[in-house]
Protein backbone atom coordinates (compact mmCIF):
# COMPACT_ATOMS: atom_id res chain seq x y z
CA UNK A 1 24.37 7.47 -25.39
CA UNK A 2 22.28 10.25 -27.27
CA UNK A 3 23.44 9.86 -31.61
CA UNK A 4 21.41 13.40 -32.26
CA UNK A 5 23.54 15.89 -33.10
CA UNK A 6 23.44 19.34 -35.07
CA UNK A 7 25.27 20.72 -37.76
CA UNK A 8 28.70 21.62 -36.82
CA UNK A 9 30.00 25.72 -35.78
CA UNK A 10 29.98 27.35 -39.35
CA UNK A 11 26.93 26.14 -40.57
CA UNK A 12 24.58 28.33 -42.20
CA UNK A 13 21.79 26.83 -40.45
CA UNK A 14 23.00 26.99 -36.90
CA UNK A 15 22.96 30.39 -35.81
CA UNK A 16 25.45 30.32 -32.92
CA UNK A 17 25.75 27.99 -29.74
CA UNK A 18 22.44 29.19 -28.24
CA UNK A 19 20.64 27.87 -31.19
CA UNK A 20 22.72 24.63 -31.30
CA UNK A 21 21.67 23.91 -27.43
CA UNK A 22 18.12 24.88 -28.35
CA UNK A 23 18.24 22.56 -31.67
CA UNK A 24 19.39 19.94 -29.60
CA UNK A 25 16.64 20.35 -26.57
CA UNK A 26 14.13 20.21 -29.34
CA UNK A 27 15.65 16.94 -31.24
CA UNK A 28 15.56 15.59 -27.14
CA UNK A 29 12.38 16.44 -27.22
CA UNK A 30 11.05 14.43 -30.28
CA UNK A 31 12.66 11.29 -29.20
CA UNK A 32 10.61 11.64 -25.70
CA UNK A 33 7.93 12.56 -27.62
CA UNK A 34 8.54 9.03 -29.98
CA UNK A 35 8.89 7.14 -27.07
CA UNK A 36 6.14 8.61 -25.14
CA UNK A 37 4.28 7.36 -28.37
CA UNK A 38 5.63 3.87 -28.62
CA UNK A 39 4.60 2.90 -24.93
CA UNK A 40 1.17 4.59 -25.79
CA UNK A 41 1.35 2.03 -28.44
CA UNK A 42 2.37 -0.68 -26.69
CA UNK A 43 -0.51 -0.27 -24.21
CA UNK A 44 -3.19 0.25 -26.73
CA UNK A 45 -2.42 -2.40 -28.33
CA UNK A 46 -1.74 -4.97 -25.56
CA UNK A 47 -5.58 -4.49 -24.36
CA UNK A 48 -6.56 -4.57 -27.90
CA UNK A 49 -5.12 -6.64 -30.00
CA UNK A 50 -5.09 -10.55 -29.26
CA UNK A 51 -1.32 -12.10 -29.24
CA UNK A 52 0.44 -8.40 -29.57
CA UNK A 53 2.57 -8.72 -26.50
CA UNK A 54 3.26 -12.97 -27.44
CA UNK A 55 7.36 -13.75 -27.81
CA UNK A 56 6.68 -14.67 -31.22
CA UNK A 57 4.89 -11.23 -32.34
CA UNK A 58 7.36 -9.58 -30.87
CA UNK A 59 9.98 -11.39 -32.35
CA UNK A 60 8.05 -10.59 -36.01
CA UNK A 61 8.55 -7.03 -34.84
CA UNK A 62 12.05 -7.50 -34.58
CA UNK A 63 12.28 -9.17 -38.22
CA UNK A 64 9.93 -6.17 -39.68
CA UNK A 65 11.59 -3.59 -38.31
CA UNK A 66 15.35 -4.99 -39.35
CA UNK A 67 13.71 -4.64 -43.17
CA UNK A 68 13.38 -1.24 -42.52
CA UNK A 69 16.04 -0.39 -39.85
CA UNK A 70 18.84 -1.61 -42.12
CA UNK A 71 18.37 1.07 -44.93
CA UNK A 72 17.30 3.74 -42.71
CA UNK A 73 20.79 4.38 -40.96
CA UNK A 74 22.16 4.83 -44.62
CA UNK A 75 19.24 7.57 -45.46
CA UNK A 76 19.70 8.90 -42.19
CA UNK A 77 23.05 10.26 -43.36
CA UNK A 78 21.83 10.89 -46.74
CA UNK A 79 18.55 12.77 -45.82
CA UNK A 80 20.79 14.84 -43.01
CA UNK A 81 23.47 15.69 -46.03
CA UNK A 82 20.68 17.47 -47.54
CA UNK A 83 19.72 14.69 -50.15
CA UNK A 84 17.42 12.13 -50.84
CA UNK A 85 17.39 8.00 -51.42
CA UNK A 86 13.81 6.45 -53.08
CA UNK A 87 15.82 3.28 -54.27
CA UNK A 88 15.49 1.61 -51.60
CA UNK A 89 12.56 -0.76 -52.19
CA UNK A 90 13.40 -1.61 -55.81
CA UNK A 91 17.31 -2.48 -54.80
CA UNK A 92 16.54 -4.20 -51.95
CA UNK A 93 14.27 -6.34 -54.18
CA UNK A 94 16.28 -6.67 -56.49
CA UNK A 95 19.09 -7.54 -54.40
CA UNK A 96 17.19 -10.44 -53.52
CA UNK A 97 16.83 -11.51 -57.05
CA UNK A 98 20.75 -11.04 -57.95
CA UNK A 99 21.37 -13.57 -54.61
CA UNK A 100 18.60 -16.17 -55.91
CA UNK A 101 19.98 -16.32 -59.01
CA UNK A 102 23.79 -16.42 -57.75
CA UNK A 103 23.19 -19.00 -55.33
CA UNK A 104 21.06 -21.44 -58.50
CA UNK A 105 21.38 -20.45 -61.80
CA UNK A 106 24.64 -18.90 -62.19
CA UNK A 107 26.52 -21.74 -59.91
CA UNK A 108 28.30 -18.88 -57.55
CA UNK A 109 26.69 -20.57 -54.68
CA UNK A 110 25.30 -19.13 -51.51
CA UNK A 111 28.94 -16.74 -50.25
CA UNK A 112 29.61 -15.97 -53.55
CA UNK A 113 26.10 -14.96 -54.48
CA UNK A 114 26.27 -12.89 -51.51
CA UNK A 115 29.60 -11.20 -52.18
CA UNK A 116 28.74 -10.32 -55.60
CA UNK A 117 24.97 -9.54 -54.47
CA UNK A 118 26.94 -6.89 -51.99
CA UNK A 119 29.57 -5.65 -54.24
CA UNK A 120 26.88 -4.42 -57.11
CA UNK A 121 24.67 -3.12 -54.43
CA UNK A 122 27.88 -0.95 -53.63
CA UNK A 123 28.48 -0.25 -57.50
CA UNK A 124 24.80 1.12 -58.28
CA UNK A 125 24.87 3.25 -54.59
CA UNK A 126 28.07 3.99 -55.92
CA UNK A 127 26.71 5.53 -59.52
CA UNK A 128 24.20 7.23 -58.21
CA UNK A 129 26.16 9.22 -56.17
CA UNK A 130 28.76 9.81 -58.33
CA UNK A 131 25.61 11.66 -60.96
CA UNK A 132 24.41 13.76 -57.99
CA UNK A 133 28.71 14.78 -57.24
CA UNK A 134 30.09 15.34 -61.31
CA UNK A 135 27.19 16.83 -63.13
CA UNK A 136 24.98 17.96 -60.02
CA UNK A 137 22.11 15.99 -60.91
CA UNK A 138 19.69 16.36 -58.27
CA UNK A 139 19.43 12.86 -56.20
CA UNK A 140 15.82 12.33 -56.07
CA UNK A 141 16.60 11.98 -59.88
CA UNK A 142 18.93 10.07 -59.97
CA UNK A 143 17.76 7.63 -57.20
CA UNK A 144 14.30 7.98 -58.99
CA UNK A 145 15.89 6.57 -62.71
CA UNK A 146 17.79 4.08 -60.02
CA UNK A 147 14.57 3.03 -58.74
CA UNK A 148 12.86 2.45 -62.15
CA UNK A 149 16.15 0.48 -63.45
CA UNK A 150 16.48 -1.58 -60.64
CA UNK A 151 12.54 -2.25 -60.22
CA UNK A 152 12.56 -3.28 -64.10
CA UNK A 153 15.58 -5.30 -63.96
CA UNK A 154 14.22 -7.90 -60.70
CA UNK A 155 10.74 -8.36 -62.71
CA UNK A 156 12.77 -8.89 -65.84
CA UNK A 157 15.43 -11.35 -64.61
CA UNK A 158 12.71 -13.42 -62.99
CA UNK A 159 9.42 -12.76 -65.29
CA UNK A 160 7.54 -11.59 -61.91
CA UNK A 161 8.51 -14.73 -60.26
CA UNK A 162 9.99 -16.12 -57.01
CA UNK A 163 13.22 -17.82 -57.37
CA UNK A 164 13.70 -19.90 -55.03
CA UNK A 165 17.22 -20.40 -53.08
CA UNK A 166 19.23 -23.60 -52.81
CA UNK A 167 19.01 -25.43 -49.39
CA UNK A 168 22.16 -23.82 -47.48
CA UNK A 169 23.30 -23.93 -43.75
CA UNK A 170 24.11 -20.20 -44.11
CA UNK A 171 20.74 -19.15 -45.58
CA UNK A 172 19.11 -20.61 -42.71
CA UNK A 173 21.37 -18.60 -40.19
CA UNK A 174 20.74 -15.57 -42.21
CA UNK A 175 17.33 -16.35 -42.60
CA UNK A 176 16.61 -17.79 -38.70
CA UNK A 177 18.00 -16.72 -35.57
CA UNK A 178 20.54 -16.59 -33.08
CA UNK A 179 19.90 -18.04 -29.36
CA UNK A 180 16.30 -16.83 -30.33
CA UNK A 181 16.84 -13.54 -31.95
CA UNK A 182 16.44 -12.83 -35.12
CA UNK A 183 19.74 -12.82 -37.35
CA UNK A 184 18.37 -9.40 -39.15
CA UNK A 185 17.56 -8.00 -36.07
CA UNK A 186 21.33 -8.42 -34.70
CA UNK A 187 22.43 -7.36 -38.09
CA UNK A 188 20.25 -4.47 -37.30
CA UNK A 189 21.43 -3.23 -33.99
CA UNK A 190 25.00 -4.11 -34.67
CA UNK A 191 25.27 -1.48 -37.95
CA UNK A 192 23.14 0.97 -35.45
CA UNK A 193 26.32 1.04 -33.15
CA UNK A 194 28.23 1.48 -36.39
CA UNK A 195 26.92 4.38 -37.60
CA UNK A 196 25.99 5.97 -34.51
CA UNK A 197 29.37 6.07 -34.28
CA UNK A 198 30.35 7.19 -37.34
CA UNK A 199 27.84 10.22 -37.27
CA UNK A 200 28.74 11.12 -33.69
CA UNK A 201 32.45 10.64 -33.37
CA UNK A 202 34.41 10.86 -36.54
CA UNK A 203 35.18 13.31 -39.15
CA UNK A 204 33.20 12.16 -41.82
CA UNK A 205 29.71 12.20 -39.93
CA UNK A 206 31.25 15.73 -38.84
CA UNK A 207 31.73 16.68 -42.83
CA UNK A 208 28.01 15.17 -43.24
CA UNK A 209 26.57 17.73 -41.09
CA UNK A 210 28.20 20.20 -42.59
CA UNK A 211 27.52 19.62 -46.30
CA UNK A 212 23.56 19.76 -44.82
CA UNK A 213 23.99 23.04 -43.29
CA UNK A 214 25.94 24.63 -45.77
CA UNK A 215 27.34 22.95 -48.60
CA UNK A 216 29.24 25.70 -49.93
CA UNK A 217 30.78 26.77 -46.80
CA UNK A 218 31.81 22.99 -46.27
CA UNK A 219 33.51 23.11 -50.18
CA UNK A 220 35.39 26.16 -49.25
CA UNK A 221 36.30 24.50 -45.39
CA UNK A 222 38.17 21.90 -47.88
CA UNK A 223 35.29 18.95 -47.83
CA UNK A 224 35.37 16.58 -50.51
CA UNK A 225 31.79 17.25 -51.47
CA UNK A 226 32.08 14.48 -54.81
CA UNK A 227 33.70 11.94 -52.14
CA UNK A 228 31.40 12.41 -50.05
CA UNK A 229 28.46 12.14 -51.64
CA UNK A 230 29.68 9.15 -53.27
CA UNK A 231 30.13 7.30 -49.81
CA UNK A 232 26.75 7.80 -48.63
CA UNK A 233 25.20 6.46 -51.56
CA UNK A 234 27.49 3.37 -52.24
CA UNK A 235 26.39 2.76 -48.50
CA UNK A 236 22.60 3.34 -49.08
CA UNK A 237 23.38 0.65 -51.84
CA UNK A 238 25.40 -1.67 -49.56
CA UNK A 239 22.68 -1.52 -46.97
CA UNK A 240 20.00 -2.16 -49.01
CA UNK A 241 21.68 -5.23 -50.56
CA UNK A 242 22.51 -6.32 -47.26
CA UNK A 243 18.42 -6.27 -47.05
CA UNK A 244 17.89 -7.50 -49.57
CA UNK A 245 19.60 -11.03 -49.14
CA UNK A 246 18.58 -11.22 -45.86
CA UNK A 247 15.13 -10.86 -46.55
CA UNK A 248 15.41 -13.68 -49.28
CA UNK A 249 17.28 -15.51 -46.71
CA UNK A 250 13.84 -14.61 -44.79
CA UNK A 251 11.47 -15.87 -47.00
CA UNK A 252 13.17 -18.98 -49.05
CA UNK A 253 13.41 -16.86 -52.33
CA UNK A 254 13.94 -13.82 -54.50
CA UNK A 255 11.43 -11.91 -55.83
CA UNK A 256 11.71 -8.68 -58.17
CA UNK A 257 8.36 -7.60 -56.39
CA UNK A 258 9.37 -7.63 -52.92
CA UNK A 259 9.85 -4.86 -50.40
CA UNK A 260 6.93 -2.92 -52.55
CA UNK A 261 6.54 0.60 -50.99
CA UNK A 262 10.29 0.12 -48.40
CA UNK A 263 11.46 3.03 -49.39
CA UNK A 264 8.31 5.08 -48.39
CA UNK A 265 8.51 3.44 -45.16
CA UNK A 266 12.41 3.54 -44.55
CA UNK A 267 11.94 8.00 -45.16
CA UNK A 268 8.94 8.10 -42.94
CA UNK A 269 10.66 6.83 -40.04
CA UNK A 270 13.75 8.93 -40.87
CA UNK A 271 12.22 12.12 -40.54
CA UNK A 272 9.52 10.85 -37.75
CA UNK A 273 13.11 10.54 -35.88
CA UNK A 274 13.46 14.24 -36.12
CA UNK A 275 16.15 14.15 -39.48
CA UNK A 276 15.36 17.13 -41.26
CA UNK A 277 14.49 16.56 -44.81
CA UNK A 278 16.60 20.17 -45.59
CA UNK A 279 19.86 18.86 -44.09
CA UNK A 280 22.09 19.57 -41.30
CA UNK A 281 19.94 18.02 -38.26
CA UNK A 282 19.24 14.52 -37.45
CA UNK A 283 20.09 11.85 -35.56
CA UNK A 284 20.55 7.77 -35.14
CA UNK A 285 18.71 7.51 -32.07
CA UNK A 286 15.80 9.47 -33.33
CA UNK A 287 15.69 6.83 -36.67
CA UNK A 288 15.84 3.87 -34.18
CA UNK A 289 12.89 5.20 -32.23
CA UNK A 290 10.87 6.17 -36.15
CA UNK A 291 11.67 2.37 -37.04
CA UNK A 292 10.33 1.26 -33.86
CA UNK A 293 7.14 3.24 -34.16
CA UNK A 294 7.10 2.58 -38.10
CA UNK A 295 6.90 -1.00 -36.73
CA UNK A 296 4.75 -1.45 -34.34
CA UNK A 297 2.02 0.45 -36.20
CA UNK A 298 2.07 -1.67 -39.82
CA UNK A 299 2.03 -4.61 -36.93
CA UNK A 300 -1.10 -3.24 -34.96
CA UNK A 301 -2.86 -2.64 -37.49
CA UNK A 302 -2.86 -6.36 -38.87
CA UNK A 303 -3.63 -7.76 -36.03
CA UNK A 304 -6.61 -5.53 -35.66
CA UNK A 305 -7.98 -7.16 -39.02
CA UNK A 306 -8.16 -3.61 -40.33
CA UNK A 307 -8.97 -4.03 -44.00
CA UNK A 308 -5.39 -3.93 -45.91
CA UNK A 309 -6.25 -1.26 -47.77
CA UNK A 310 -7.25 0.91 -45.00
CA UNK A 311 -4.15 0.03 -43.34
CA UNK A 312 -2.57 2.23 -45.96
CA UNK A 313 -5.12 5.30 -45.20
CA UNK A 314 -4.59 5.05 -41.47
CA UNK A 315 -0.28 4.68 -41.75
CA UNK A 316 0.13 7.69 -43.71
CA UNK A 317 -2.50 9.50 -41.75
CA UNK A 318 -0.48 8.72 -38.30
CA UNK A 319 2.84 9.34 -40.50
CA UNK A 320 1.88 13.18 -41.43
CA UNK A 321 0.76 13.46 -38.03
CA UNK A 322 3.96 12.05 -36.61
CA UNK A 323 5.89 14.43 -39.10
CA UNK A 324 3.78 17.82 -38.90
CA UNK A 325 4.61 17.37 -35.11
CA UNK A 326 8.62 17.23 -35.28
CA UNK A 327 7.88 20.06 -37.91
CA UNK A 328 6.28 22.79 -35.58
CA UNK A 329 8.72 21.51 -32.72
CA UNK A 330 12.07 22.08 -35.17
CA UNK A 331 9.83 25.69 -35.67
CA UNK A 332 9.34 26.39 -32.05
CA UNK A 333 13.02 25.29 -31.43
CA UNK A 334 14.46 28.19 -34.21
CA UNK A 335 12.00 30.61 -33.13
CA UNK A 336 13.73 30.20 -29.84
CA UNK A 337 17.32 30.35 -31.05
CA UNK A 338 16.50 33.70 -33.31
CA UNK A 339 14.75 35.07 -30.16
């Protein structure tokens, strides 16, 4: 099953069904080319890089990439609607905070930590959104004062320490794995299927696309542009709750200083996929492969004992790369279509 897909027929951006079929060769086109790239990877590193291909690095892979997978189908629809989520890291850690403290200090225990943990994650997705709809507040603002008020709050709830969560049968579950796989991992692939559903086959991914092609042909088609908007970022904030316990779950505690730099990480593979960062094209199955790639990289590159602040230098220079390729692809493919 393919999840890319173009904006919709009256679009400003699509120019016709000859430019849709063309749009759609080229988004084909970068997900060969990403997976072309991950089994070049996967080779390289397998001759290079001691342990790589062992069950239990590949399981870490698994658990890395759910951090980032998680969040990334939410900005996936966000990026495609023509916005923009940098929240991501700070909520997520302090998501993991708000569950800590739930599940010890403020006697809600380990579901009801969770639930509420969830339900503000919804509420501050929620606010954000609802700035960008009422007073058109551009969203990198907004999601940038988000990620300053969220970043603050996590150090300042836990003076830039770990709290650490109660023993529970559920946090281990959440935490562990399932007949060997990672619990975050299944959590991961599970909302894939979700929302490669939603964005293929129902009307709201349909009205998604739209908005990103043309925002004020989708107002005047009778789109709910405030609604909207409002949903995809009280889901950015669900899903990066939903990260954020289970990567307390993950590591025993909360910490306001975890998941440093997610949200840098979570774009990248977004628009490695092939989601345009001007809206209207993108695609689940192009984020899956980004995440993958995302991955398998950070993970290559410790196991190579490259110096951790190189690591850094050599990501970002493989990320532009990665991007300025699906860039002059999405150009050949409308320089095709306007032929």
């Amino acid at each position: 099953m393919t999840t890319t897909q173009t904006a919709p027929p009256g679009g400003a951006r699509t120019g016709g069904g000859a430019a849709r079929l063309l749009q759609g060769r080229a988004h084909q086109l970068n997900e060969i080319g990403l997976l072309v790239a991950i089994v070049v990877l996967y080779a390289a590193l397998t001759s290079s890089a001691a342990g790589f291909l062992t069950l239990d690095n590949q399981l870490g892979i698994l658990r890395d990439a759910a951090s980032v997978g998680i969040a990334a189908w939410g900005v996936t629809l966000v990026i495609i609607a023509g916005e923009i989520d940098i929240s991501v890291g700070p909520a997520t850690a302090f998501a993991s905070v708000l569950v800590a403290k739930g599940a010890t200090e403020w006697g809600l225990g380990p579901v009801g930590a969770i639930a509420v943990t969830l339900a503000l994650g919804v509420a501050w997705g929620a606010l954000a959104g609802w700035l960008r709809a009422a007073f058109d507040v551009p969203s990198f603002i907004t999601t940038l004062g988000l990620w300053s008020v969220l970043g603050g709050l996590g150090l300042y709830l836990t003076d830039a320490l770990p709290v650490t969560l109660p023993d529970s049968g559920l946090f281990d579950v959440l935490g562990g794995d399932v007949l060997g796989v990672p619990t975050s991992a299944i959590v991961m692939l599970v909302l894939f299927a979700v929302f490669a559903y939603i964005a293929k086959f129902t009307a709201y991914g349909r009205s998604i696309y739209t908005i990103g092609g043309n925002a004020a042909a989708a107002r005047l088609a009778g789109i709910n542009l405030t609604r909207v908007r409002v949903l995809l970022f009280a889901t950015t904030g669900l899903l990066s709750a939903i990260t954020g316990v289970l990567l307390a779950a993950r590591l025993g505690s909360g910490s306001g200083g975890a998941a440093s730099g997610l949200e840098f990480d979570v774009i990248a593979a977004v628009v490695i996929g092939g989601t345009a960062l001007a809206g209207g094209r993108g695609g689940m199955l192009g984020t899956l492969l980004g995440v993958v790639f995302i991955t398998v990289i950070g993970n290559g590159l410790v196991l190579l004992g490259v110096d951790s602040f190189l690591q850094n230098v050599v990501r970002g220079v493989i990320i532009v790369g990665a991007v300025l390729i699906n860039v002059l692809v999405a150009r050949r493919g409308r320089a095709n279509a306007a032929a």
